[in-house]
N, C-alpha and C. Protein backbone atom coordinates (compact mmCIF):
# COMPACT_ATOMS: atom_id res chain seq x y z
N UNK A 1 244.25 265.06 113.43
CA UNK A 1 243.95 265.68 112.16
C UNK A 1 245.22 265.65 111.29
N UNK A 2 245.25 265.44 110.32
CA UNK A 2 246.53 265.04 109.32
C UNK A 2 246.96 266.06 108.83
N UNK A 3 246.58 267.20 108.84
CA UNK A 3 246.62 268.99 108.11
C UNK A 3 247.12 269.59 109.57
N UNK A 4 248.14 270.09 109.43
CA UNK A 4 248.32 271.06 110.81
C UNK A 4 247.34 272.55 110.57
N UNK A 5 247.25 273.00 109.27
CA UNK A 5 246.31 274.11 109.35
C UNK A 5 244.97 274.07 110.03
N UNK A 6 244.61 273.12 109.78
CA UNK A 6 243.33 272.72 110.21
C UNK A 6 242.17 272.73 109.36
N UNK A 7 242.75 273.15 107.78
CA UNK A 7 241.76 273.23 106.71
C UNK A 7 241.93 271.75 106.10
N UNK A 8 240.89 271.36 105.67
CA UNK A 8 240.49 269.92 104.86
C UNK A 8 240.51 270.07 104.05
N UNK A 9 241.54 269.50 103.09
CA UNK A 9 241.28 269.11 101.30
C UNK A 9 240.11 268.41 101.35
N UNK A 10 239.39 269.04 100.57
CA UNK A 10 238.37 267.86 99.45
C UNK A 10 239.20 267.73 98.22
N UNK A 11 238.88 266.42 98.41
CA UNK A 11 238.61 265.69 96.79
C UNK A 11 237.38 266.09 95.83
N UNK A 12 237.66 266.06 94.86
CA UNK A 12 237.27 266.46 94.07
C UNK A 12 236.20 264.96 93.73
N UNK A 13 234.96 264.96 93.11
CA UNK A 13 234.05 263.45 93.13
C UNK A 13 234.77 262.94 91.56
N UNK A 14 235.06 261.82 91.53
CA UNK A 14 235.41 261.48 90.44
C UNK A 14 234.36 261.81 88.89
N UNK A 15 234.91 261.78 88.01
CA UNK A 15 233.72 262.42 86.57
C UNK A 15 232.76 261.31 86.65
N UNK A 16 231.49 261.25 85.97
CA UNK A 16 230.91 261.11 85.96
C UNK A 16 230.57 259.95 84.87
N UNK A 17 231.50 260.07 83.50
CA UNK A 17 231.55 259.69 82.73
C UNK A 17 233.12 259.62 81.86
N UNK A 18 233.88 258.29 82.26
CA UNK A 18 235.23 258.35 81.56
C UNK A 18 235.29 257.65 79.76
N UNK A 19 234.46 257.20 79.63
CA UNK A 19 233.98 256.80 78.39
C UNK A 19 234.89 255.06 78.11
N UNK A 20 235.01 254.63 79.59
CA UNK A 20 235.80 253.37 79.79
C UNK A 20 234.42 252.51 79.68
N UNK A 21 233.48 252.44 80.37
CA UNK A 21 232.05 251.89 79.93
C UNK A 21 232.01 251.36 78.75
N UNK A 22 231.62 252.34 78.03
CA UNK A 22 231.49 252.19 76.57
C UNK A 22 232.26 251.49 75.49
N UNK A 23 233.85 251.65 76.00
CA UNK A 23 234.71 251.43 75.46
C UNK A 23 235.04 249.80 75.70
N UNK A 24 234.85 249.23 76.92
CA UNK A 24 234.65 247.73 77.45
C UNK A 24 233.15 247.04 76.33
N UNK A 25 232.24 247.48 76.77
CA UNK A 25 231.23 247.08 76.27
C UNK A 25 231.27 246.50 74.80
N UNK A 26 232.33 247.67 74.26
CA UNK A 26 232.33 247.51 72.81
C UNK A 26 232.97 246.13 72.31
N UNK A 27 234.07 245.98 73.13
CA UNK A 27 234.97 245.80 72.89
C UNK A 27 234.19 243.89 73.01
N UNK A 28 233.61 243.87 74.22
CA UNK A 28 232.83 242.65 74.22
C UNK A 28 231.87 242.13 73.68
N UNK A 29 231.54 243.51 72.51
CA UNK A 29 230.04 243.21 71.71
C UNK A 29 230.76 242.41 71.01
N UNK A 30 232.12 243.55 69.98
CA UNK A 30 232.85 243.07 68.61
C UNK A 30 233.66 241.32 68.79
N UNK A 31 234.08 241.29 69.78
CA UNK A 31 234.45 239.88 70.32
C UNK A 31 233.53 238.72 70.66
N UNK A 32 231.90 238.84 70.58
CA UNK A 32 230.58 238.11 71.13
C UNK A 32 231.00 237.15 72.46
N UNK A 33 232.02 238.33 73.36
CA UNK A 33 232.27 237.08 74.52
C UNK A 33 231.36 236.94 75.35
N UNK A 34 230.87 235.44 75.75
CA UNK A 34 230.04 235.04 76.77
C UNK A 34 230.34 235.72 78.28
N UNK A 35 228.93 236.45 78.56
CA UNK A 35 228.91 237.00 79.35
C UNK A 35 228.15 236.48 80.55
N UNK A 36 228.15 236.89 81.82
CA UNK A 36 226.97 236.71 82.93
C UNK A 36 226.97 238.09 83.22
N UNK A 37 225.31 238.31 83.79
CA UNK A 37 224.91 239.42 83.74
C UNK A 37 224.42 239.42 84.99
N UNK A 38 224.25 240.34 86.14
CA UNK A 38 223.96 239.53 87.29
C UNK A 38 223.24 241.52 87.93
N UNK A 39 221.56 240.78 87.75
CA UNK A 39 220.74 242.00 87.79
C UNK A 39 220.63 242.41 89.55
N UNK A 40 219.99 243.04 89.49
CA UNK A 40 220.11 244.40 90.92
C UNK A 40 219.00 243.56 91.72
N UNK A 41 218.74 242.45 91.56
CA UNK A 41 217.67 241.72 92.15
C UNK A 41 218.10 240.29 92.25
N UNK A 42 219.23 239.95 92.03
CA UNK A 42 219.89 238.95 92.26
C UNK A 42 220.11 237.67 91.24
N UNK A 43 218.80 238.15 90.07
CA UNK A 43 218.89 236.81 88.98
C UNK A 43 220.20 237.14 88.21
N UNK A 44 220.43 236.24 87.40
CA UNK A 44 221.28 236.37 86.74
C UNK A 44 221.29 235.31 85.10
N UNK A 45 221.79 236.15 84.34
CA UNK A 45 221.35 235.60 82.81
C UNK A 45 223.00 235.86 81.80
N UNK A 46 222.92 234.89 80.99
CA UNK A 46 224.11 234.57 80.22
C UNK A 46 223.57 234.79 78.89
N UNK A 47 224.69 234.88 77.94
CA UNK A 47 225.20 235.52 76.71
C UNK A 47 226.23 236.22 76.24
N UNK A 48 225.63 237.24 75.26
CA UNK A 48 226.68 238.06 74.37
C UNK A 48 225.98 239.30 74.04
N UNK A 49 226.72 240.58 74.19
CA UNK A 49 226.13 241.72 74.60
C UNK A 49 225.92 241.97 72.38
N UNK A 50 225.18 242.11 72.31
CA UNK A 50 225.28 241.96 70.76
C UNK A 50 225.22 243.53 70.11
N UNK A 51 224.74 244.37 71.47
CA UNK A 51 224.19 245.74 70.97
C UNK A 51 224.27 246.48 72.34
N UNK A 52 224.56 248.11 72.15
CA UNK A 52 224.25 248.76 73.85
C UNK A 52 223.94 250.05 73.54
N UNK A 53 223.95 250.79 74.28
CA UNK A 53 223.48 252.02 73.91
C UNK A 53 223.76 253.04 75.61
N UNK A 54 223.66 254.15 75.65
CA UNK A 54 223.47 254.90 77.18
C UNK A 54 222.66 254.11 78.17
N UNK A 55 221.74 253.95 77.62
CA UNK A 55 220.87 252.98 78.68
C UNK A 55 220.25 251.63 78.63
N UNK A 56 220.41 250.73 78.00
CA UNK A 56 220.03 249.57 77.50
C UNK A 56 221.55 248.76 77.16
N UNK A 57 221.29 247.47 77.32
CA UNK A 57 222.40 246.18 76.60
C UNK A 57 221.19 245.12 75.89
N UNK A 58 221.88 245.04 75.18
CA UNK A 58 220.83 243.57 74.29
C UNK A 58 221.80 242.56 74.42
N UNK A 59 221.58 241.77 74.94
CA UNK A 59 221.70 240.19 75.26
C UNK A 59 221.24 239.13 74.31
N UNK A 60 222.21 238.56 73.96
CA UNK A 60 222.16 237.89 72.71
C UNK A 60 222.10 236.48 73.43
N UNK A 61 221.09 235.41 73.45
CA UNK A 61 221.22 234.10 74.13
C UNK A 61 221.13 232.95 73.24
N UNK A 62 221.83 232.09 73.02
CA UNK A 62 221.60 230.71 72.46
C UNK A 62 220.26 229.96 72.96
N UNK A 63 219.21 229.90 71.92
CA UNK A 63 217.92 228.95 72.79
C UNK A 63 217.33 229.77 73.35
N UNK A 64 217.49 230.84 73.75
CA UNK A 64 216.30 231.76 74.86
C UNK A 64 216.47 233.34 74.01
N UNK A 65 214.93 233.53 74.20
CA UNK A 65 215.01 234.58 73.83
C UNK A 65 215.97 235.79 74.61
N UNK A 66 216.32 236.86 73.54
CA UNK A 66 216.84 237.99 73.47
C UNK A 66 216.48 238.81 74.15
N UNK A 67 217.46 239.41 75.45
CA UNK A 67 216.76 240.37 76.63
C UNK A 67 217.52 241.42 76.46
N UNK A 68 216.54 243.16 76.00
CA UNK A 68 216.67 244.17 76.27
C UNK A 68 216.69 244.45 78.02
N UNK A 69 217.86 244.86 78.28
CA UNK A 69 217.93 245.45 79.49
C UNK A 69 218.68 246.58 80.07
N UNK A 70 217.57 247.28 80.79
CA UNK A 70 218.53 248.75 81.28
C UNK A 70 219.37 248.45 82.09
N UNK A 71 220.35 249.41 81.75
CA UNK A 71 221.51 249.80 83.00
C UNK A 71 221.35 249.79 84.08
N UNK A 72 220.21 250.23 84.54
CA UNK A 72 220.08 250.89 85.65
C UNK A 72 219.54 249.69 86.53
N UNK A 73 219.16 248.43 85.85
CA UNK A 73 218.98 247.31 86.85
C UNK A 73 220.36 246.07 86.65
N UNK A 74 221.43 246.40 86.49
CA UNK A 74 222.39 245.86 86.18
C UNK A 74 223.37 245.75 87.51
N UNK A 75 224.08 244.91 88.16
CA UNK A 75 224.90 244.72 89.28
C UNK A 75 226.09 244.89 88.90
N UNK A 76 226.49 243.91 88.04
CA UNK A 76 227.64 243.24 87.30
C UNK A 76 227.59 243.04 86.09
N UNK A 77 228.57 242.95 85.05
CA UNK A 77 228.94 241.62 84.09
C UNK A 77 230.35 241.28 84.10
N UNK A 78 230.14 240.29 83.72
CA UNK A 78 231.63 239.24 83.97
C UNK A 78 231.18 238.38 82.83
N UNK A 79 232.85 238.64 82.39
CA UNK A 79 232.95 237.76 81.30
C UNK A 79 233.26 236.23 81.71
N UNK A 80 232.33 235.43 80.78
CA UNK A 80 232.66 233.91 81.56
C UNK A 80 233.65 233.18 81.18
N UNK A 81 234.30 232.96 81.77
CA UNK A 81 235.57 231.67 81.42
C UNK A 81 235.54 230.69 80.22
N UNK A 82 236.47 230.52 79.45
CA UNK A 82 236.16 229.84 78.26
C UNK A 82 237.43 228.38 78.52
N UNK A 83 236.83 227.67 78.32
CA UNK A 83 237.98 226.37 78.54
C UNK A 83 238.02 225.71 76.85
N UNK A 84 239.16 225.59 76.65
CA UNK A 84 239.27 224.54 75.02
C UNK A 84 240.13 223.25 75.63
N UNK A 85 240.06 222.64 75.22
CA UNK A 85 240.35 220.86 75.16
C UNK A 85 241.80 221.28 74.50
N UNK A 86 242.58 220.79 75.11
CA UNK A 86 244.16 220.63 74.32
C UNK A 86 244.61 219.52 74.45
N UNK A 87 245.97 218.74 73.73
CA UNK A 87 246.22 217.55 73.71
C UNK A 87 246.83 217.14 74.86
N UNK A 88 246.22 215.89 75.35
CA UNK A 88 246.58 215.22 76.58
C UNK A 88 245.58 215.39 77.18
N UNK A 89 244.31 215.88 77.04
CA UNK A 89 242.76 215.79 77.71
C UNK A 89 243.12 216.65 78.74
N UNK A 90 244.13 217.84 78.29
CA UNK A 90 244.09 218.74 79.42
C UNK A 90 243.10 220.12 79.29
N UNK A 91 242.75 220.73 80.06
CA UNK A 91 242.09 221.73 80.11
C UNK A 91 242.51 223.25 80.14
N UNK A 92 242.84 224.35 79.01
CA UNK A 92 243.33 225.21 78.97
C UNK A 92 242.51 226.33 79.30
N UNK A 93 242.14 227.24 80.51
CA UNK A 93 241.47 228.50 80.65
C UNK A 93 242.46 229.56 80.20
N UNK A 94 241.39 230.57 79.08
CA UNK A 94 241.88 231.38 78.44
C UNK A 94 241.73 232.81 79.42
């Protein structure tokens, strides 16, 4: 036992809400960075978060329609890698 008293600290559960969520999200709407979205069921769908809210992201897609989707079936998002062409046909990841 790591306490010679023999009483156990608890931790305290982390909050519930740090307002870092929100604050990412935003930050990837105002920027339209290409995203992957990778749902609680294993599909997974690309875009740009164009809009969000407490419980919903709107997914902004080139060619495919526009998917409202809750939070609550969400795994991941990851922003996707962007490569630009620089001189000498080299490949720069940003």
């Amino acid at each position: 036992m790591p306490f010679s008293n023999g009483k156990r600290r608890h931790k305290s559960p982390p909050p519930g809400e740090t307002g870092q969520e929100a604050l990412y999200l935003k930050s990837l709407s105002e920027r339209q960075v290409p995203v992957t979205v990778k749902l609680r069921d294993g599909e997974r769908v690309n875009g740009w978060i164009e809009y969000f809210d407490d419980t919903m992201i709107r997914l902004t897609r080139e060619g495919k329609p526009n998917l409202f989707i809750y939070k609550q079936q969400i795994r991941t998002i990851a922003e996707e890698r962007r490569t630009k062409p620089r001189s000498g046909n080299r490949e720069v990841v940003e």
